[in-house]
N, C-alpha and C. Protein backbone atom coordinates (compact mmCIF):
# COMPACT_ATOMS: atom_id res chain seq x y z
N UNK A 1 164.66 1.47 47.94
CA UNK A 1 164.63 2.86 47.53
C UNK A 1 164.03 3.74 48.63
N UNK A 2 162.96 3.50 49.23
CA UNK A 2 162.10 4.14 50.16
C UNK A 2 163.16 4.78 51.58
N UNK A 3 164.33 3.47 51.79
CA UNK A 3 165.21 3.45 52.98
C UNK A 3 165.94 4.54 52.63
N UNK A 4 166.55 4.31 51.08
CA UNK A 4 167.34 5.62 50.87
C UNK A 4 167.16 7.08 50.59
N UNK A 5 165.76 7.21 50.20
CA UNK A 5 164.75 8.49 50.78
C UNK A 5 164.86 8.54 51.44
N UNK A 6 164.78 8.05 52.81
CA UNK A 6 164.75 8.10 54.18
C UNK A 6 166.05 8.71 54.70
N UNK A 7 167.33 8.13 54.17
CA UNK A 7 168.67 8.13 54.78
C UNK A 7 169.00 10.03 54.36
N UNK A 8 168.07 9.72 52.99
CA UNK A 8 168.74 11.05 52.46
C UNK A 8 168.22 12.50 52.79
N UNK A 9 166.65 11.97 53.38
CA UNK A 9 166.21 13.32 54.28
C UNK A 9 166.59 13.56 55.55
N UNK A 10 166.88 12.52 55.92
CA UNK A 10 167.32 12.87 57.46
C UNK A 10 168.79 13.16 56.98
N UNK A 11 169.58 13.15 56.18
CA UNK A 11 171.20 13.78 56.31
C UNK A 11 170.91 15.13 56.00
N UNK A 12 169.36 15.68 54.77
CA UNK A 12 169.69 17.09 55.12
C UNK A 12 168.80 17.59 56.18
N UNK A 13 168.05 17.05 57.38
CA UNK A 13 167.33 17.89 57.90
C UNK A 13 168.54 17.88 59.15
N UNK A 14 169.46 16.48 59.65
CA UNK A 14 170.02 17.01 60.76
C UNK A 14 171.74 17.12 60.46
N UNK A 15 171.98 16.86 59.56
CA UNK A 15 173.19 17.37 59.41
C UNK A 15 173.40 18.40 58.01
N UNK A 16 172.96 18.36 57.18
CA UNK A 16 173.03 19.37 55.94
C UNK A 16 172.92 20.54 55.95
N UNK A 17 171.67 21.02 56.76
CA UNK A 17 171.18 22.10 56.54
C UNK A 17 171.97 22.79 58.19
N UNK A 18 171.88 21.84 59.09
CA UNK A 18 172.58 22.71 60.44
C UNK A 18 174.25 22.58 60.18
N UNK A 19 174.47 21.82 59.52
CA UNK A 19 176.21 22.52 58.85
C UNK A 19 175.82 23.62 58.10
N UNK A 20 175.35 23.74 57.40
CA UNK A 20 175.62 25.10 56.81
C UNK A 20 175.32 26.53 57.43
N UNK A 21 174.41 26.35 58.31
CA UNK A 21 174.14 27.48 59.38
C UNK A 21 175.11 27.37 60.37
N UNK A 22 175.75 26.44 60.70
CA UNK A 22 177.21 26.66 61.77
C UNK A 22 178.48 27.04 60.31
N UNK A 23 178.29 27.09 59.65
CA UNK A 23 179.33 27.02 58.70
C UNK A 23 179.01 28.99 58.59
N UNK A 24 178.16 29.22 57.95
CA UNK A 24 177.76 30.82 58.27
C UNK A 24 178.05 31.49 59.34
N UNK A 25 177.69 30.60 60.22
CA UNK A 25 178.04 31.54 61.32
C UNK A 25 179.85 31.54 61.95
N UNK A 26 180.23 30.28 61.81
CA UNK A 26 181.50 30.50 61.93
C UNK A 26 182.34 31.93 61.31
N UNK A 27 181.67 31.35 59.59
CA UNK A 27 182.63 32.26 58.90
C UNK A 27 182.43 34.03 59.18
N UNK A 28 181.45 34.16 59.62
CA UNK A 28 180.66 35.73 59.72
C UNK A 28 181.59 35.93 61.21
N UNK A 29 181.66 35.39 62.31
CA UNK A 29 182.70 35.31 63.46
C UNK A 29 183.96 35.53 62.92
N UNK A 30 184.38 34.94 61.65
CA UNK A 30 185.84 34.55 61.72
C UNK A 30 186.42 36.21 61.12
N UNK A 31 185.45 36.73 60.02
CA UNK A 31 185.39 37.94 59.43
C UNK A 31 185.44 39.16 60.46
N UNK A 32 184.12 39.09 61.00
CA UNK A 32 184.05 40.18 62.08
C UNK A 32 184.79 40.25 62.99
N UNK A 33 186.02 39.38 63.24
CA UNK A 33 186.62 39.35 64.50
C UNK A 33 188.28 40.11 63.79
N UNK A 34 188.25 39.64 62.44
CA UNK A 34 189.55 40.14 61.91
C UNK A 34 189.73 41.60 62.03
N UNK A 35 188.13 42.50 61.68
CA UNK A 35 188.15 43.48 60.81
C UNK A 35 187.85 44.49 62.14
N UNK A 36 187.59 43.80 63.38
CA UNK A 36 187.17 44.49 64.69
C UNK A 36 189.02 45.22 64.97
N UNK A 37 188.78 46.15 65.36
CA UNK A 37 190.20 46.60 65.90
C UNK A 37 190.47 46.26 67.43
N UNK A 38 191.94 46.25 67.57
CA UNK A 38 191.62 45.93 68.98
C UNK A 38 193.41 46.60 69.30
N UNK A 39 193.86 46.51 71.11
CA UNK A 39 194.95 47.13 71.36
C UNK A 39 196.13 46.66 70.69
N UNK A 40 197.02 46.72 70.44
CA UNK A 40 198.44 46.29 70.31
C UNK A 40 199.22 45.60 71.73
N UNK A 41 199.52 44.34 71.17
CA UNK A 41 199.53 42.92 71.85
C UNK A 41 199.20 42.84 73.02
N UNK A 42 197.09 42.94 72.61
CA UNK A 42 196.54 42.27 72.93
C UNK A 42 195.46 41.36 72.27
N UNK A 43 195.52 40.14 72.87
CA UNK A 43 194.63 39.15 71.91
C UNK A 43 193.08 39.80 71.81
N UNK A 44 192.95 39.15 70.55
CA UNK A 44 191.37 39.11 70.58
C UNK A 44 190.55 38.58 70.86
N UNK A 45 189.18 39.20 71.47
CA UNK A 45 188.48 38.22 72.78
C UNK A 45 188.30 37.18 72.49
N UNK A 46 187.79 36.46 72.93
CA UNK A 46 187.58 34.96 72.68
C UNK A 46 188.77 33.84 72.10
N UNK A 47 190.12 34.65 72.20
CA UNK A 47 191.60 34.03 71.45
C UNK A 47 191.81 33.23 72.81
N UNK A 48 192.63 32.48 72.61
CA UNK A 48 193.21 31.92 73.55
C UNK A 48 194.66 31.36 72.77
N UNK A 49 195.72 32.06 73.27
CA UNK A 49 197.56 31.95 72.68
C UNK A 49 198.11 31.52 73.33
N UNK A 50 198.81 30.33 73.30
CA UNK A 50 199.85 29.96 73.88
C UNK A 50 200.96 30.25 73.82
N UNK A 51 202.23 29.23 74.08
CA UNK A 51 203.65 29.50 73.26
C UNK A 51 203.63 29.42 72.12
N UNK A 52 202.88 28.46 71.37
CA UNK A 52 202.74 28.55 69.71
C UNK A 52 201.84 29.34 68.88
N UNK A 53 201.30 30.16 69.52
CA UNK A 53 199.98 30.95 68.36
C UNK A 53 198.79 30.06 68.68
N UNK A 54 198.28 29.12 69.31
CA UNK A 54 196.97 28.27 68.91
C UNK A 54 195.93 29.35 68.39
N UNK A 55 195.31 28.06 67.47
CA UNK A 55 194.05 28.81 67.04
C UNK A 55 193.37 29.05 67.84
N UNK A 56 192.06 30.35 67.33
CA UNK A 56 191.01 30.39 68.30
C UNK A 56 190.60 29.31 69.06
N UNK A 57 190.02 29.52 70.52
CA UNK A 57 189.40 27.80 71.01
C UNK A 57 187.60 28.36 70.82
N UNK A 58 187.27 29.67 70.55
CA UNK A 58 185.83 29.88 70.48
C UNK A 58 185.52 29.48 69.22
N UNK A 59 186.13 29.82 68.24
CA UNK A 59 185.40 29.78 67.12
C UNK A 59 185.28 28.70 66.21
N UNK A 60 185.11 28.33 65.59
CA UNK A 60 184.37 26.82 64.74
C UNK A 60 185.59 27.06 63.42
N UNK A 61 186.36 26.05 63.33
CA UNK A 61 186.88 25.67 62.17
C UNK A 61 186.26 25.30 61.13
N UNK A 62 186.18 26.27 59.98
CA UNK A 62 185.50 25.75 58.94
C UNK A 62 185.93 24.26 58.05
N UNK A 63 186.97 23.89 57.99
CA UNK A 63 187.73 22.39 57.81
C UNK A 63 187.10 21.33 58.84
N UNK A 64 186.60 21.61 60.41
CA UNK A 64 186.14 20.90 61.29
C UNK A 64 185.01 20.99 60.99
N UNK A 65 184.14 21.72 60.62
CA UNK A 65 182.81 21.75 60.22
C UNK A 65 182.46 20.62 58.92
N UNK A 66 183.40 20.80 57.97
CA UNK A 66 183.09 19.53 56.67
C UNK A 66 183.81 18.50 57.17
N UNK A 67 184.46 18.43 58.42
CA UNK A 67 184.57 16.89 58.90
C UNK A 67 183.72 16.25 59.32
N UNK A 68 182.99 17.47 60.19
CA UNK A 68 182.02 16.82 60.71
C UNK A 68 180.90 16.15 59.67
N UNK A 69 180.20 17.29 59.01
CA UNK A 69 179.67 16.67 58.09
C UNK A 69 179.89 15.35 57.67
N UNK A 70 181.01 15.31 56.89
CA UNK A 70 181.40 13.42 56.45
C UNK A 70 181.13 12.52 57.80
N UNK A 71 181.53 12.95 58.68
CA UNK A 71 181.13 11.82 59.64
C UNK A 71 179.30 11.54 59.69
N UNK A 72 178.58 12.74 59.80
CA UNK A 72 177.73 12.22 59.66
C UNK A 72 176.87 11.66 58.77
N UNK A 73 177.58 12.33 57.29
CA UNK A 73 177.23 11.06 56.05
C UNK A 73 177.39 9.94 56.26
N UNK A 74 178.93 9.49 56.81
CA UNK A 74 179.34 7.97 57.05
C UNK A 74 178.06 6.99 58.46
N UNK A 75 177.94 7.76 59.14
CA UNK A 75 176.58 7.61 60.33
C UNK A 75 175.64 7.33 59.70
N UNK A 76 175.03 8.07 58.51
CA UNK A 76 173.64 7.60 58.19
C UNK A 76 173.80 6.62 57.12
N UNK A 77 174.75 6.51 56.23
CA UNK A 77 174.91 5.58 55.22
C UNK A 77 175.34 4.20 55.68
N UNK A 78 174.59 2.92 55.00
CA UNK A 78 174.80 1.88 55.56
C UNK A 78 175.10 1.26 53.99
N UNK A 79 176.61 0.65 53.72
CA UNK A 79 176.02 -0.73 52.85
C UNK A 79 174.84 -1.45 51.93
N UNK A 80 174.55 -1.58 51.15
CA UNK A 80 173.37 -2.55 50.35
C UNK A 80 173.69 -3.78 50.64
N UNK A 81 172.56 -4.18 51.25
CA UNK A 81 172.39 -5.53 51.62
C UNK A 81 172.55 -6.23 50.70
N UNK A 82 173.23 -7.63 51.55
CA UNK A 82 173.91 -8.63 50.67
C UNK A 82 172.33 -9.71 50.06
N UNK A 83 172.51 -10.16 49.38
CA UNK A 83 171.81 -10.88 48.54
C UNK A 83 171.01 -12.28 49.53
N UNK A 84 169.99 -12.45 49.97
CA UNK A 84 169.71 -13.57 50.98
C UNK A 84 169.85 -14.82 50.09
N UNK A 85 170.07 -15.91 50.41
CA UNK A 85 170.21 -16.78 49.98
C UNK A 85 169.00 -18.07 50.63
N UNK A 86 168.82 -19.20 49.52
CA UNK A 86 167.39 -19.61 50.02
C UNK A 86 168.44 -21.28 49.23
N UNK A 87 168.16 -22.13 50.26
CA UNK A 87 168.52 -23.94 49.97
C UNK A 87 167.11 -24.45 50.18
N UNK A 88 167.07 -25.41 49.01
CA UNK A 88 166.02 -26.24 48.54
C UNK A 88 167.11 -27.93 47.86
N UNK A 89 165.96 -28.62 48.31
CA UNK A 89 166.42 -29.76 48.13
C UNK A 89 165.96 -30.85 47.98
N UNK A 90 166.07 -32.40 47.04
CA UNK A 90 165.30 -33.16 47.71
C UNK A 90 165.62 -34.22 46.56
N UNK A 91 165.00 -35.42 46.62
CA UNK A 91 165.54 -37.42 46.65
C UNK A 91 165.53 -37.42 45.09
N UNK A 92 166.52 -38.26 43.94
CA UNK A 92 165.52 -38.65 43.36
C UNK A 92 165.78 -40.21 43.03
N UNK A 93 164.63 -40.05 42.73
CA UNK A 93 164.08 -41.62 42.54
C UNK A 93 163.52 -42.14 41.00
N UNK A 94 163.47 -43.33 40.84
CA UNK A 94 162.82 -43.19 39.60
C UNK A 94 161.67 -43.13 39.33
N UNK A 95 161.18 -42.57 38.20
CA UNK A 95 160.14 -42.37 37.13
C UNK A 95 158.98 -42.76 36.92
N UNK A 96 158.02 -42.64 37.15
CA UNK A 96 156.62 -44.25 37.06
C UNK A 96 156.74 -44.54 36.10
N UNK A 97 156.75 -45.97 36.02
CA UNK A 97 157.75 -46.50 34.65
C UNK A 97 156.59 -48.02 34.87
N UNK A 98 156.36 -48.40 33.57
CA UNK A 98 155.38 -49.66 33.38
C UNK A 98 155.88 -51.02 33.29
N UNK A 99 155.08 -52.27 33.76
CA UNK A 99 156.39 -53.21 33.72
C UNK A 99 157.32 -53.77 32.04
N UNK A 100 156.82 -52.84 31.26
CA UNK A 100 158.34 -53.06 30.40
C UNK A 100 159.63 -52.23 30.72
N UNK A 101 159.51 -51.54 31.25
CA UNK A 101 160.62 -50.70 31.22
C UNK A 101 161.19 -51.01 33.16
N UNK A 102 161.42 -51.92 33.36
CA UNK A 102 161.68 -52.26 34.89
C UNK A 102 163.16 -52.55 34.54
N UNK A 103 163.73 -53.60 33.39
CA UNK A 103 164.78 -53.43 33.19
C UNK A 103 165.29 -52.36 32.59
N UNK A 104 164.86 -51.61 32.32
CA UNK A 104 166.01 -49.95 32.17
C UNK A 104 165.61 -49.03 32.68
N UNK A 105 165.03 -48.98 33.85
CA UNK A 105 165.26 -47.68 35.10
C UNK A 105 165.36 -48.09 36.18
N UNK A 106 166.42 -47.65 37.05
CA UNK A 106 166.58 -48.05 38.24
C UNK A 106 167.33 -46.72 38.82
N UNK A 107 167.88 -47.14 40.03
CA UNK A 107 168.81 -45.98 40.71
C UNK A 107 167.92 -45.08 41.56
N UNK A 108 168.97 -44.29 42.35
CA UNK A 108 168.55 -43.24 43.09
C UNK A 108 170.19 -42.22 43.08
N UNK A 109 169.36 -41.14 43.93
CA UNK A 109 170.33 -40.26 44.30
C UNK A 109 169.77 -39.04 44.99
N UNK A 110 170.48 -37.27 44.91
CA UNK A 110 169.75 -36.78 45.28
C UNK A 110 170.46 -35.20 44.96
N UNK A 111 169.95 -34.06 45.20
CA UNK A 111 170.14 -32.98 45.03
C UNK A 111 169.74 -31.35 45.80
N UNK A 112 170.33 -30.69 45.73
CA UNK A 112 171.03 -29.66 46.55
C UNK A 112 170.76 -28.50 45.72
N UNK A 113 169.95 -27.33 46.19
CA UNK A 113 170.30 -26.39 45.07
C UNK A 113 170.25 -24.83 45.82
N UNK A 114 171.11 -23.80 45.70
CA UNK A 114 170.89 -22.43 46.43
C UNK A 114 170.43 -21.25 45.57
N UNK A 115 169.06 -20.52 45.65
CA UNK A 115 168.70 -19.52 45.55
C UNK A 115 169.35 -18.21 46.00
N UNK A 116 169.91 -17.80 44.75
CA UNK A 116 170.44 -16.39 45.01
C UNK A 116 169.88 -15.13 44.35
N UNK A 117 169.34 -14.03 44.54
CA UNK A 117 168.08 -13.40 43.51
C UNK A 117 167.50 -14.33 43.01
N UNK A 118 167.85 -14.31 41.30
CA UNK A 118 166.94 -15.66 40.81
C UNK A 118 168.56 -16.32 39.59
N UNK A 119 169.42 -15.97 40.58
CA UNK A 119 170.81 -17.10 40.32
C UNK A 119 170.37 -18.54 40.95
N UNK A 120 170.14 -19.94 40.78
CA UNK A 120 170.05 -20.72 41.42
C UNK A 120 171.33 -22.33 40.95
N UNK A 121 172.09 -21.93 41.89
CA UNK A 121 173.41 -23.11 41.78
C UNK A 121 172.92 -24.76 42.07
N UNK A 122 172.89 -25.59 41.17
CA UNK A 122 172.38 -27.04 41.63
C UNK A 122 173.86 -28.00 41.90
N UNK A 123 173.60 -28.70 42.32
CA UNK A 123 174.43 -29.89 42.98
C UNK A 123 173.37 -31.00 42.66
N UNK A 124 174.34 -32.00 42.32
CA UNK A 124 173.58 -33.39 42.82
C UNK A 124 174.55 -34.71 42.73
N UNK A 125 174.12 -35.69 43.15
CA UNK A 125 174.92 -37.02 42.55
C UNK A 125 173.26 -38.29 42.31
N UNK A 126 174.21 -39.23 41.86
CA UNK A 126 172.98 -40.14 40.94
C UNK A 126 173.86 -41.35 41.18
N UNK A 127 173.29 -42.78 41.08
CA UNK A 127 174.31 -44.16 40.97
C UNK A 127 173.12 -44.88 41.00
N UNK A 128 173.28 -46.19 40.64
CA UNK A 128 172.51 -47.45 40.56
C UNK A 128 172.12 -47.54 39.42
N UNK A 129 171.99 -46.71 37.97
CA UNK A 129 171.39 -46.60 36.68
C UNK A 129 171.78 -48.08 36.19
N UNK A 130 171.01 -48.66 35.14
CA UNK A 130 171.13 -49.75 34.65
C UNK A 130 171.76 -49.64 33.08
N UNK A 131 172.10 -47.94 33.13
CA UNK A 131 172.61 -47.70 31.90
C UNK A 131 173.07 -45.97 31.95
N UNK A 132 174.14 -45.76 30.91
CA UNK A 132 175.06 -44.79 31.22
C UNK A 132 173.58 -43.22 31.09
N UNK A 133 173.83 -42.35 32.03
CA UNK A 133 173.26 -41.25 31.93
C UNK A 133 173.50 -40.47 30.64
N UNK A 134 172.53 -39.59 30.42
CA UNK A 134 172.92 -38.92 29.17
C UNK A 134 172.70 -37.33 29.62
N UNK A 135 171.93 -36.88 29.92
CA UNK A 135 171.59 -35.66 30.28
C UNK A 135 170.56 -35.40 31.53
N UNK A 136 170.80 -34.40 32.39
CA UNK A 136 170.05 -34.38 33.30
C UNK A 136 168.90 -32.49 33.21
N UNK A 137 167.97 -32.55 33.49
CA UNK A 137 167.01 -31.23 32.55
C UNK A 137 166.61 -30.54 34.09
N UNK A 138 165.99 -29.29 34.09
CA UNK A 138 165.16 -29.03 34.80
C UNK A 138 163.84 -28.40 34.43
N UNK A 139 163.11 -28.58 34.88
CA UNK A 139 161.54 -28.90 34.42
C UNK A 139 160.86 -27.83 35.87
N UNK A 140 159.29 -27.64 34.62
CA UNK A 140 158.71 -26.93 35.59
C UNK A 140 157.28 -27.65 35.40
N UNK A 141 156.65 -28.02 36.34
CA UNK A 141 155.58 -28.75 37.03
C UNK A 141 155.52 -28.93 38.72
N UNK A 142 153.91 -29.04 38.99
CA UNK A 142 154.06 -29.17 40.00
C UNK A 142 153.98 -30.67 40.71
N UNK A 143 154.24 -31.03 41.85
CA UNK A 143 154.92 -32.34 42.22
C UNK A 143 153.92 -33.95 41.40
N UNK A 144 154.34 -34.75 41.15
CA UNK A 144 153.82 -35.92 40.40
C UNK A 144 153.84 -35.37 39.17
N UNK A 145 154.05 -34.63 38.71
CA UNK A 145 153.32 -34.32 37.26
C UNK A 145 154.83 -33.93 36.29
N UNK A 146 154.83 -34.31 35.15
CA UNK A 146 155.77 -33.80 34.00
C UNK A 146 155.34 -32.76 33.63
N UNK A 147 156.60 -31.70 33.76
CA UNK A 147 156.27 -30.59 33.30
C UNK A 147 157.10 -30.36 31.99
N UNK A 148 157.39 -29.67 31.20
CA UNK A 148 158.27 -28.91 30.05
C UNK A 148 159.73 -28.39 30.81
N UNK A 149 160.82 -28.93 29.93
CA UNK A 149 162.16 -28.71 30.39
C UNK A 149 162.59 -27.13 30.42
N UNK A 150 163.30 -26.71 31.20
CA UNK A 150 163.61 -25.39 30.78
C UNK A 150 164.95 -24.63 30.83
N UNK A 151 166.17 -26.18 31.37
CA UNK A 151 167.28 -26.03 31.45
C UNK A 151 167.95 -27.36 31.20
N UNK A 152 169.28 -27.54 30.56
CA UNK A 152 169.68 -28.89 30.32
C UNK A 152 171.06 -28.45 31.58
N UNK A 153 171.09 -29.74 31.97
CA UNK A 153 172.29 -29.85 33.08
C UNK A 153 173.34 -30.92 32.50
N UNK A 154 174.47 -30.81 32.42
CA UNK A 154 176.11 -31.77 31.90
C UNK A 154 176.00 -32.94 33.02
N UNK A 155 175.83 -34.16 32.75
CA UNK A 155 176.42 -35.63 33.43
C UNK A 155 177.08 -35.97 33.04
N UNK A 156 177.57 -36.73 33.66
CA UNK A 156 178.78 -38.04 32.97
C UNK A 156 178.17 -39.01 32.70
N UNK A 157 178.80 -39.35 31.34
CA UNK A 157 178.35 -40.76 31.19
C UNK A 157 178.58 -41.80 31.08
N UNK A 158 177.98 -42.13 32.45
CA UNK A 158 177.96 -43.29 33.82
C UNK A 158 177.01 -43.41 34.47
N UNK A 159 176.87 -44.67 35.05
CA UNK A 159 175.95 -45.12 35.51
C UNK A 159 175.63 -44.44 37.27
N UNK A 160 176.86 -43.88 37.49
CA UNK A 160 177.15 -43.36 38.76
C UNK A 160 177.50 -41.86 38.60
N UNK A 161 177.85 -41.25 39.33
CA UNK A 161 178.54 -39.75 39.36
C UNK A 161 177.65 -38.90 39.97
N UNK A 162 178.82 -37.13 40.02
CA UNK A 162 177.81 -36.28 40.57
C UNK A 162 177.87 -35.09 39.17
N UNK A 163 176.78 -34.01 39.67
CA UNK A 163 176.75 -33.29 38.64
C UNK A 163 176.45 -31.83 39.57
N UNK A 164 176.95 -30.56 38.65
CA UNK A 164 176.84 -28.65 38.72
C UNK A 164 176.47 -28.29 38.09
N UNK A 165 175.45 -27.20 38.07
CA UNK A 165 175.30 -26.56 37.06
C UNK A 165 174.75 -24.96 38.42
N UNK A 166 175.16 -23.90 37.03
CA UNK A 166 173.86 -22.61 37.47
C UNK A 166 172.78 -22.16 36.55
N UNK A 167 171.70 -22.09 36.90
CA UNK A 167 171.03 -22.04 36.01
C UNK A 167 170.13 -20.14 36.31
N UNK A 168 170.01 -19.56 35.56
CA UNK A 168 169.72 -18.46 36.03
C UNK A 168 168.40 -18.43 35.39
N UNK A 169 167.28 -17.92 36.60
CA UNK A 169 166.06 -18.36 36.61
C UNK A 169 165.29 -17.01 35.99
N UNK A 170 164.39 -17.28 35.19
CA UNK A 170 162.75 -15.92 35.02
C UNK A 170 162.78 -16.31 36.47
N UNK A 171 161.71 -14.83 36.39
CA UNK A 171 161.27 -14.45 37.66
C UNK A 171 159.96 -15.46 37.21
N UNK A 172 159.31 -15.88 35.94
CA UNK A 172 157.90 -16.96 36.69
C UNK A 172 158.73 -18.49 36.86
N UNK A 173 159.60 -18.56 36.71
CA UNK A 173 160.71 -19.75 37.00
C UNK A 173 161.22 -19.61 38.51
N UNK A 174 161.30 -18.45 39.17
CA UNK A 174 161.72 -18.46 40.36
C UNK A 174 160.59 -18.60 41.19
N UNK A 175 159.14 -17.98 40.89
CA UNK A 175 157.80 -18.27 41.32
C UNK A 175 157.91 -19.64 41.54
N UNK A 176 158.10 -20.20 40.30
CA UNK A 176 157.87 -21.82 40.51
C UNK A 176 158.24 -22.56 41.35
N UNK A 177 159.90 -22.29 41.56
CA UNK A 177 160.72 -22.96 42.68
C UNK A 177 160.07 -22.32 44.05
N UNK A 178 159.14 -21.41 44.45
CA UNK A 178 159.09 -21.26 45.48
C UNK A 178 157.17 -21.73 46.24
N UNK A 179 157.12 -22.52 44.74
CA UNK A 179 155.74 -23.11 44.77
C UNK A 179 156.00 -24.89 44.66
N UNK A 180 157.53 -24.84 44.90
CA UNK A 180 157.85 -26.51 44.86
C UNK A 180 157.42 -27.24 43.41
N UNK A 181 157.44 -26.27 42.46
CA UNK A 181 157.40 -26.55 41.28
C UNK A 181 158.26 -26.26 40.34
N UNK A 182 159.43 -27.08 40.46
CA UNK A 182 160.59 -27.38 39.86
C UNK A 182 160.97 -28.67 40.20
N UNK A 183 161.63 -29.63 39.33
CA UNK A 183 162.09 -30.65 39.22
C UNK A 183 163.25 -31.17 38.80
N UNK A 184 164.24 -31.89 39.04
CA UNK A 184 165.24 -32.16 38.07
C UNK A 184 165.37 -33.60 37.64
N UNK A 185 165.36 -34.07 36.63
CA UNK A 185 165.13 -35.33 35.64
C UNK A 185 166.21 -35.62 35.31
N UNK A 186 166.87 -36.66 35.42
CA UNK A 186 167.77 -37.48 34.49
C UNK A 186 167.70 -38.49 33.58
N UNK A 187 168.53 -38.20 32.64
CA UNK A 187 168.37 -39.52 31.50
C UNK A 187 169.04 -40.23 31.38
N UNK A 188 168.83 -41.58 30.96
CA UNK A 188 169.92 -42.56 30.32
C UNK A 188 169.72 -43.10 29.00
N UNK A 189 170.65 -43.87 28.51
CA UNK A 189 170.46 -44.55 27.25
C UNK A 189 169.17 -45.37 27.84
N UNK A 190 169.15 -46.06 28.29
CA UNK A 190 167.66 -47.18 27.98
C UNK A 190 166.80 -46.26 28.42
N UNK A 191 166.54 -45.21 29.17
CA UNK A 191 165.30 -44.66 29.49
C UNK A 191 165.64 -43.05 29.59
N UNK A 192 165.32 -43.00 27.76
CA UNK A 192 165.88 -41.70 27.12
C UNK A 192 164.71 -40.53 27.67
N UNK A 193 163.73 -40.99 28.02
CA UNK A 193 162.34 -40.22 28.55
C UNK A 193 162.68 -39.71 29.98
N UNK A 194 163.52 -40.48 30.17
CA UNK A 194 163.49 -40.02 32.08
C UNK A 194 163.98 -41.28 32.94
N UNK A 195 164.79 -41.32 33.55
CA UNK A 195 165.20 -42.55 34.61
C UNK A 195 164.88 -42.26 36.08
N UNK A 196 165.76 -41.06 36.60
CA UNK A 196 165.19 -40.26 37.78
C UNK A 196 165.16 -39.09 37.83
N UNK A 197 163.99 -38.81 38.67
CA UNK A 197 163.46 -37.31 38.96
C UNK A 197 162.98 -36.88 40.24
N UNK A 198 163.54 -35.64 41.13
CA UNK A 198 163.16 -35.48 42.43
C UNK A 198 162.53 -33.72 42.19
N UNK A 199 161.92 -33.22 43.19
CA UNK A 199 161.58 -32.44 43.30
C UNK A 199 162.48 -31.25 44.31
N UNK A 200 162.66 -29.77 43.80
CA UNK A 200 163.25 -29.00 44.75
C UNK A 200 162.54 -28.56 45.87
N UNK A 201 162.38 -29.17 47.14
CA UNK A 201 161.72 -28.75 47.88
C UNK A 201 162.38 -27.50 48.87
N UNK A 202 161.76 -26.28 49.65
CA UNK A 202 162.77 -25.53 50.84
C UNK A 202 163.18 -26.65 51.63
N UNK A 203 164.25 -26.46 52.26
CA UNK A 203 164.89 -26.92 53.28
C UNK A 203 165.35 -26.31 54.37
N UNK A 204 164.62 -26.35 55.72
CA UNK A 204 164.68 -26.02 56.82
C UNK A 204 166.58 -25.65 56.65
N UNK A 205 166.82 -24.37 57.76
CA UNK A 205 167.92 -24.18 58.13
C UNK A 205 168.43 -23.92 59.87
N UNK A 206 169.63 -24.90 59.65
CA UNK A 206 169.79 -25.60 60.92
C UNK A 206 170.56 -24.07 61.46
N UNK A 207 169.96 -24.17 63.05
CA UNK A 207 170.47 -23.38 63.75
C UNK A 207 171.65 -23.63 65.11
């Protein structure tokens, strides 16, 4: 907002207000020059006639004057910036899981996700499960720790596959992701609590 305050005082201090004082003064020229008498065929001063009649070359076209203008609207006006975009990413693995539950969690995989305002698009894939996935969540906590779900994500259910979702974030949900406190969890039938879970970390961008 501040930029476009900005854009919008400077269009009337150097083009707004000095068009309209060349615009006055044109037209007060264009008047006084009609109503001035002068000899019989001869031009009037500042005329310049060719074979075709040309217009005056002294005096200011009032049509050239609001061209000008637009041009210099189009000069100071720029576009609204496009939306930055922010990639976060990172492993997952499984769950701290006790030795009963060794036969039903296993696997890895990993995930991909882009920050847009607080639009955030996930990617991922998953394989090695010792049992078909059921749902995959996203959670807010910070790293090691279970936090409370706050989005459910669509898997297949399989022991393998990849998965999309968008999930459109609160702004204390977008805080979170930028405090590395967001997570995404998957489930399976034998380990309906959680099988794997990685954390969204930033991810450097390659130059």
């Amino acid at each position: 907002m501040r930029r476009h305050r900005t854009a919008i005082r400077l269009l009337k201090t150097r083009i707004l207000y000095p068009l309209r004082a060349a615009y006055t003064s044109s037209r007060m020229a264009v008047l006084g020059a009609r109503s001035a008498p002068r000899d019989a065929g001869q031009p009037a001063e500042g005329r310049c006639r060719g074979s075709q009649g040309a217009e005056p070359l002294g005096w200011l076209n009032p049509v050239a004057v609001v061209g000008l203008g637009a041009l210099g609207v189009l000069a100071l006006w720029s576009p609204p910036a496009t939306a930055q975009t922010k990639t976060y990413g990172g492993r997952l693995s499984p769950v701290p899981i006790t030795v009963a539950m060794q036969e039903a969690v296993a696997g890895h995989g990993s995930v991909t996700a882009v920050l847009a305002d607080n639009r955030l698009t996930i990617e991922g894939t998953f394989e090695g499960l010792r049992s078909p996935a059921t749902v995959a969540r996203l959670h807010v906590a910070p790293r090691a720790i279970r936090g409370p779900a706050v989005a459910d994500i669509m898997v297949p259910g399989a022991t393998r596959g990849s998965f999309k979702a968008v999930v459109q974030l609160t702004e204390p949900q977008r805080q979170a992701l930028e405090k590395s406190s967001l997570y995404i969890q998957i489930h399976s039938e034998k380990a309906p609590d959680g099988n794997l879970w990685g954390w969204l970390l930033p991810q450097e961008v390659k130059r």
